[in-house]
Protein backbone atom coordinates (compact mmCIF):
# COMPACT_ATOMS: atom_id res chain seq x y z
CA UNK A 1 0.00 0.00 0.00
CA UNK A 2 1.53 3.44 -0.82
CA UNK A 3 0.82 6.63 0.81
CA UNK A 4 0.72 9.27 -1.09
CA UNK A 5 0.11 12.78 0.57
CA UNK A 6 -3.37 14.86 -0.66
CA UNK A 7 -0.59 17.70 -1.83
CA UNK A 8 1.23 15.66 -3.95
CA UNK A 9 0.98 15.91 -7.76
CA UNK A 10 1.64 12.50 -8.98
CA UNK A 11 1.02 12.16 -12.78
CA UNK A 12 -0.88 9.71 -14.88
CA UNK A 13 1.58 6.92 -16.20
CA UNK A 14 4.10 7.00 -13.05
CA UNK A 15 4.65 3.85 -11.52
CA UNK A 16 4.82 3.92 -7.81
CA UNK A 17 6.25 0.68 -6.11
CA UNK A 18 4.62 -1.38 -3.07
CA UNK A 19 5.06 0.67 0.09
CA UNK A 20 6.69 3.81 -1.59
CA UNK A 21 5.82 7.02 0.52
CA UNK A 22 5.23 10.45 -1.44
CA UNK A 23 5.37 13.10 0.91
CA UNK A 24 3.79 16.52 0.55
CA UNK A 25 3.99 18.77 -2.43
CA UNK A 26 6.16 16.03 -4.09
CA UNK A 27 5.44 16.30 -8.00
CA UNK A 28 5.90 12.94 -9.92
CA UNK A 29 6.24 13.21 -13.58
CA UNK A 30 4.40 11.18 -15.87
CA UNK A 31 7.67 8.43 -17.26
CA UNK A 32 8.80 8.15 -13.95
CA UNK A 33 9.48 4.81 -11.60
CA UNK A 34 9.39 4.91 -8.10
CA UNK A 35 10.56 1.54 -6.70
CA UNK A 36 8.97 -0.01 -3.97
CA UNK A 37 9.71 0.95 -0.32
CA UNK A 38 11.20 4.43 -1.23
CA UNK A 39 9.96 7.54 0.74
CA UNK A 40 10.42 11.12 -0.93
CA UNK A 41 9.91 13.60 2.38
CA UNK A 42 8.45 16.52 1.26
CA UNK A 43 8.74 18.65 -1.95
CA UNK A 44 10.76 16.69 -4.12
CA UNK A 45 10.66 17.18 -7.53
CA UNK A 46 10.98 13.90 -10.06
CA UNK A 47 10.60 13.70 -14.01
CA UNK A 48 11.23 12.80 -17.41
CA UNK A 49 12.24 8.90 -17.96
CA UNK A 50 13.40 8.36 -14.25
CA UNK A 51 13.86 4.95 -12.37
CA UNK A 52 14.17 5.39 -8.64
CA UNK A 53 15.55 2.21 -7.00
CA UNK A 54 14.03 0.73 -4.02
CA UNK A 55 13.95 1.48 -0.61
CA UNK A 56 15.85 5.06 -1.80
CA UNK A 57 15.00 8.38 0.58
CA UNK A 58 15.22 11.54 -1.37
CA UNK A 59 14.74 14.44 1.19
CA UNK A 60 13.26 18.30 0.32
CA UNK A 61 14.17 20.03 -2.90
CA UNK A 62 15.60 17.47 -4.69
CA UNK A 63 15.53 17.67 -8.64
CA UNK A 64 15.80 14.63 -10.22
CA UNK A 65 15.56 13.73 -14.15
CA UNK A 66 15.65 17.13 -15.38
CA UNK A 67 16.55 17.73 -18.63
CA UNK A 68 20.63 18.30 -19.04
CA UNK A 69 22.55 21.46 -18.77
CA UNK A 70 24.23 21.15 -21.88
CA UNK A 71 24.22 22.93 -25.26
CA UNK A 72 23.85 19.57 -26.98
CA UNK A 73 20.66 18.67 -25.98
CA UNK A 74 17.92 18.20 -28.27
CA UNK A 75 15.07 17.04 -25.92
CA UNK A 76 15.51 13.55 -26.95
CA UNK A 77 14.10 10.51 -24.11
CA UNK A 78 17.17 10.36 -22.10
CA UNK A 79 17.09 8.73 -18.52
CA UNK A 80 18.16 8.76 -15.33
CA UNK A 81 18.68 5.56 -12.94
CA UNK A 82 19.02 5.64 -9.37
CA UNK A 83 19.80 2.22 -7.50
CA UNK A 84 18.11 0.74 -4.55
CA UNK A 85 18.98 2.07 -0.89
CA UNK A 86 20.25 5.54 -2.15
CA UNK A 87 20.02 8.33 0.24
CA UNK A 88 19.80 11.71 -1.88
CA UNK A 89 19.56 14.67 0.55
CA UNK A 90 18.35 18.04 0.33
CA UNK A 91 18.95 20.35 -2.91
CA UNK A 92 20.48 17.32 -4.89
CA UNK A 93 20.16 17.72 -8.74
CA UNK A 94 20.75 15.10 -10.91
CA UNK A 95 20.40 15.53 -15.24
CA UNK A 96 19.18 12.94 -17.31
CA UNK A 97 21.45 12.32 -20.53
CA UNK A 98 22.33 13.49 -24.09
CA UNK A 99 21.53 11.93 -26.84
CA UNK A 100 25.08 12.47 -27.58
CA UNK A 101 26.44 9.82 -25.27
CA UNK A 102 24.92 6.64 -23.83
CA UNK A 103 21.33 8.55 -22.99
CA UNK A 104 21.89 7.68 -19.57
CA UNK A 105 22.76 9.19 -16.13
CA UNK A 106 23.58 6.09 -13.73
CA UNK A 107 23.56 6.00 -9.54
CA UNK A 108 24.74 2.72 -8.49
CA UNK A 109 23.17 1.14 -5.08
CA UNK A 110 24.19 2.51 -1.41
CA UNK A 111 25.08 6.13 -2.41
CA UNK A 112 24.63 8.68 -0.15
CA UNK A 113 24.34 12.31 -1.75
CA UNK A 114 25.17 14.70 0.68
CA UNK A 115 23.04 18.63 0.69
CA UNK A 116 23.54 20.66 -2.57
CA UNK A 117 25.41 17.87 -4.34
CA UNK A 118 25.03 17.72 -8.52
CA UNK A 119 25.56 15.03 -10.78
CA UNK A 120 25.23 15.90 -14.49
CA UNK A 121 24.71 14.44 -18.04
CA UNK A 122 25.60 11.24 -18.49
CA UNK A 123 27.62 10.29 -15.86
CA UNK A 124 27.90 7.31 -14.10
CA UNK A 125 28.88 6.77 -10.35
CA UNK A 126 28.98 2.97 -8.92
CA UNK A 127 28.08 1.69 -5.74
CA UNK A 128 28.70 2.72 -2.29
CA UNK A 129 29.88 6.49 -3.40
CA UNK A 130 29.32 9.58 -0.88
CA UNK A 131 28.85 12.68 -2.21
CA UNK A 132 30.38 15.43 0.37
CA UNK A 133 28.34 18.68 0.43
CA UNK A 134 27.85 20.66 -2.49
CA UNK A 135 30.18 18.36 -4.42
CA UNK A 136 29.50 17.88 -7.70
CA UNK A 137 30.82 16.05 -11.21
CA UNK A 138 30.13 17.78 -14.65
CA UNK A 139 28.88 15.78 -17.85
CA UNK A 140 30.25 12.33 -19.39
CA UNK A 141 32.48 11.76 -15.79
CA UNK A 142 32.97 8.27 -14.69
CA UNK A 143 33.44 8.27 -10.87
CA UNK A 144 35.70 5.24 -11.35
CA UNK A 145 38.02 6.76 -13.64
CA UNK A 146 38.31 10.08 -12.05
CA UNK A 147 39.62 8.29 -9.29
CA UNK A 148 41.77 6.34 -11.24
CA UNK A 149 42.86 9.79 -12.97
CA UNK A 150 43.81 11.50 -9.56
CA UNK A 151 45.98 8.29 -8.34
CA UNK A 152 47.85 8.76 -11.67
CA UNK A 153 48.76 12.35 -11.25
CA UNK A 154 49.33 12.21 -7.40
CA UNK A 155 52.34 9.42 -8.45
CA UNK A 156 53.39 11.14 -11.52
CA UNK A 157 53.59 14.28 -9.23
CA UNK A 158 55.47 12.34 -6.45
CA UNK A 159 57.51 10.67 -8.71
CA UNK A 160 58.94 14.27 -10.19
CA UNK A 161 59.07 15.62 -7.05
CA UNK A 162 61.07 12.69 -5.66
CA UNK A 163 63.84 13.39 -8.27
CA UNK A 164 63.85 17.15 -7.73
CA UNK A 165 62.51 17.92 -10.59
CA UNK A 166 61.57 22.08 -10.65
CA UNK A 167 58.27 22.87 -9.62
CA UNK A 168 57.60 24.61 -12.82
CA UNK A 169 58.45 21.56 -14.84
CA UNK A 170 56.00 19.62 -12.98
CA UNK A 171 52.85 21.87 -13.61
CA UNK A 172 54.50 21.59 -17.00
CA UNK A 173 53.98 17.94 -16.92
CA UNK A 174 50.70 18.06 -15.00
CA UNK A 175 49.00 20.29 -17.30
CA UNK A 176 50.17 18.24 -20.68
CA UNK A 177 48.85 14.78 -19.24
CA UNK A 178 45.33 16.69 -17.98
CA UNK A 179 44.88 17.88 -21.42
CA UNK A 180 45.82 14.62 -22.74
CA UNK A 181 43.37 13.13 -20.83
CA UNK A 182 40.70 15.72 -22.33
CA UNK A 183 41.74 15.31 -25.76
CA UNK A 184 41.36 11.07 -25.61
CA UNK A 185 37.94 11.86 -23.61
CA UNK A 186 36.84 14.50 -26.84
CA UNK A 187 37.77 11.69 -29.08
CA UNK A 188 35.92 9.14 -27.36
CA UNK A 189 32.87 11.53 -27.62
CA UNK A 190 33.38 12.05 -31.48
CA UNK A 191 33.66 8.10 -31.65
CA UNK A 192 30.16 7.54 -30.16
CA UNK A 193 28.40 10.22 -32.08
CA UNK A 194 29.70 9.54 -35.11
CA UNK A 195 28.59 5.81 -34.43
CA UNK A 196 25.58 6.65 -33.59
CA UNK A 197 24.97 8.81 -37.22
């Protein structure tokens, strides 16, 4: 049985899961999943082709499955998936994604996304993730590789600084191998929309 408050706009075509609580002034868009077990407090704002996972607690002002903040965009059916046993606090946005990518903007299971936090197009952050206050990750970021791209440069940078290299040389070096990075990433992006031409 779900209990859904009086003030709540839920629309027709959502799918709201066993036991799911919708809390008041909460507006549910019409393509959107709530899973079963999942509570949304109070005024917490979910649309466009959104899958909530279960037993997830998204708290006040929350905006998820908006449409991207990108230039790209061309209102095309992109989604957003949230996994089971999330806790999204208050003032957490989340985008759906492009059409230019994989269409999708993936939370894994167990995150826990702290006040103001953002997650944009088309990323995709795995399981068991916090989300410190405020933080947030632009488009097309993989949480997983991030990390793997900051353990890089904090050896590279050790490693330079271990053999004395000058300080200027090794901004030198960090600054070539971070726009490295962003010149394979811009590749990768022209390989996936021109496959998808």
């Amino acid at each position: 049985m779900n209990a859904i408050d009086p003030t709540a706009s839920v629309a027709p075509g959502a799918r709201i899961g066993d036991g799911a609580s919708i809390g008041p002034y909460c507006i549910i868009g019409a393509d959107v999943v709530v899973g079963e077990g999942c509570r949304l407090v109070a005024h917490v704002h979910v649309t466009g082709h959104t899958t909530i996972g279960a037993r997830t607690v998204v708290y006040p002002f929350a905006s998820l499955g908006t449409p991207p903040q990108s230039v790209k965009y061309r209102g095309g059916p992109t989604r957003l998936a949230i996994g089971a046993d999330c806790d999204i606090r208050e003032n957490v946005t989340i985008n759906t994604g492009t059409e230019d990518d994989r269409g999708v903007t993936e939370i894994g299971e167990r995150c826990f996304l702290m006040a103001g936090s953002h997650v944009a197009h088309d990323c995709k952050v795995g399981s068991d993730v916090t989300f410190a206050n405020n933080a947030v990750i632009g488009g097309h970021v993989s949480v997983g590789g991030t990390f793997f791209g900051v353990v890089i440069i904090a050896i590279i940078t050790q490693a330079l600084v271990l053999f004395a290299i000058d300080p200027f040389v090794v901004q030198i070096v960090l600054g070539a191998l971070i726009l490295w990075a962003v010149g394979i990433n811009r590749l990768r992006e022209l390989r996936v929309a021109k496959a998808r031409a």
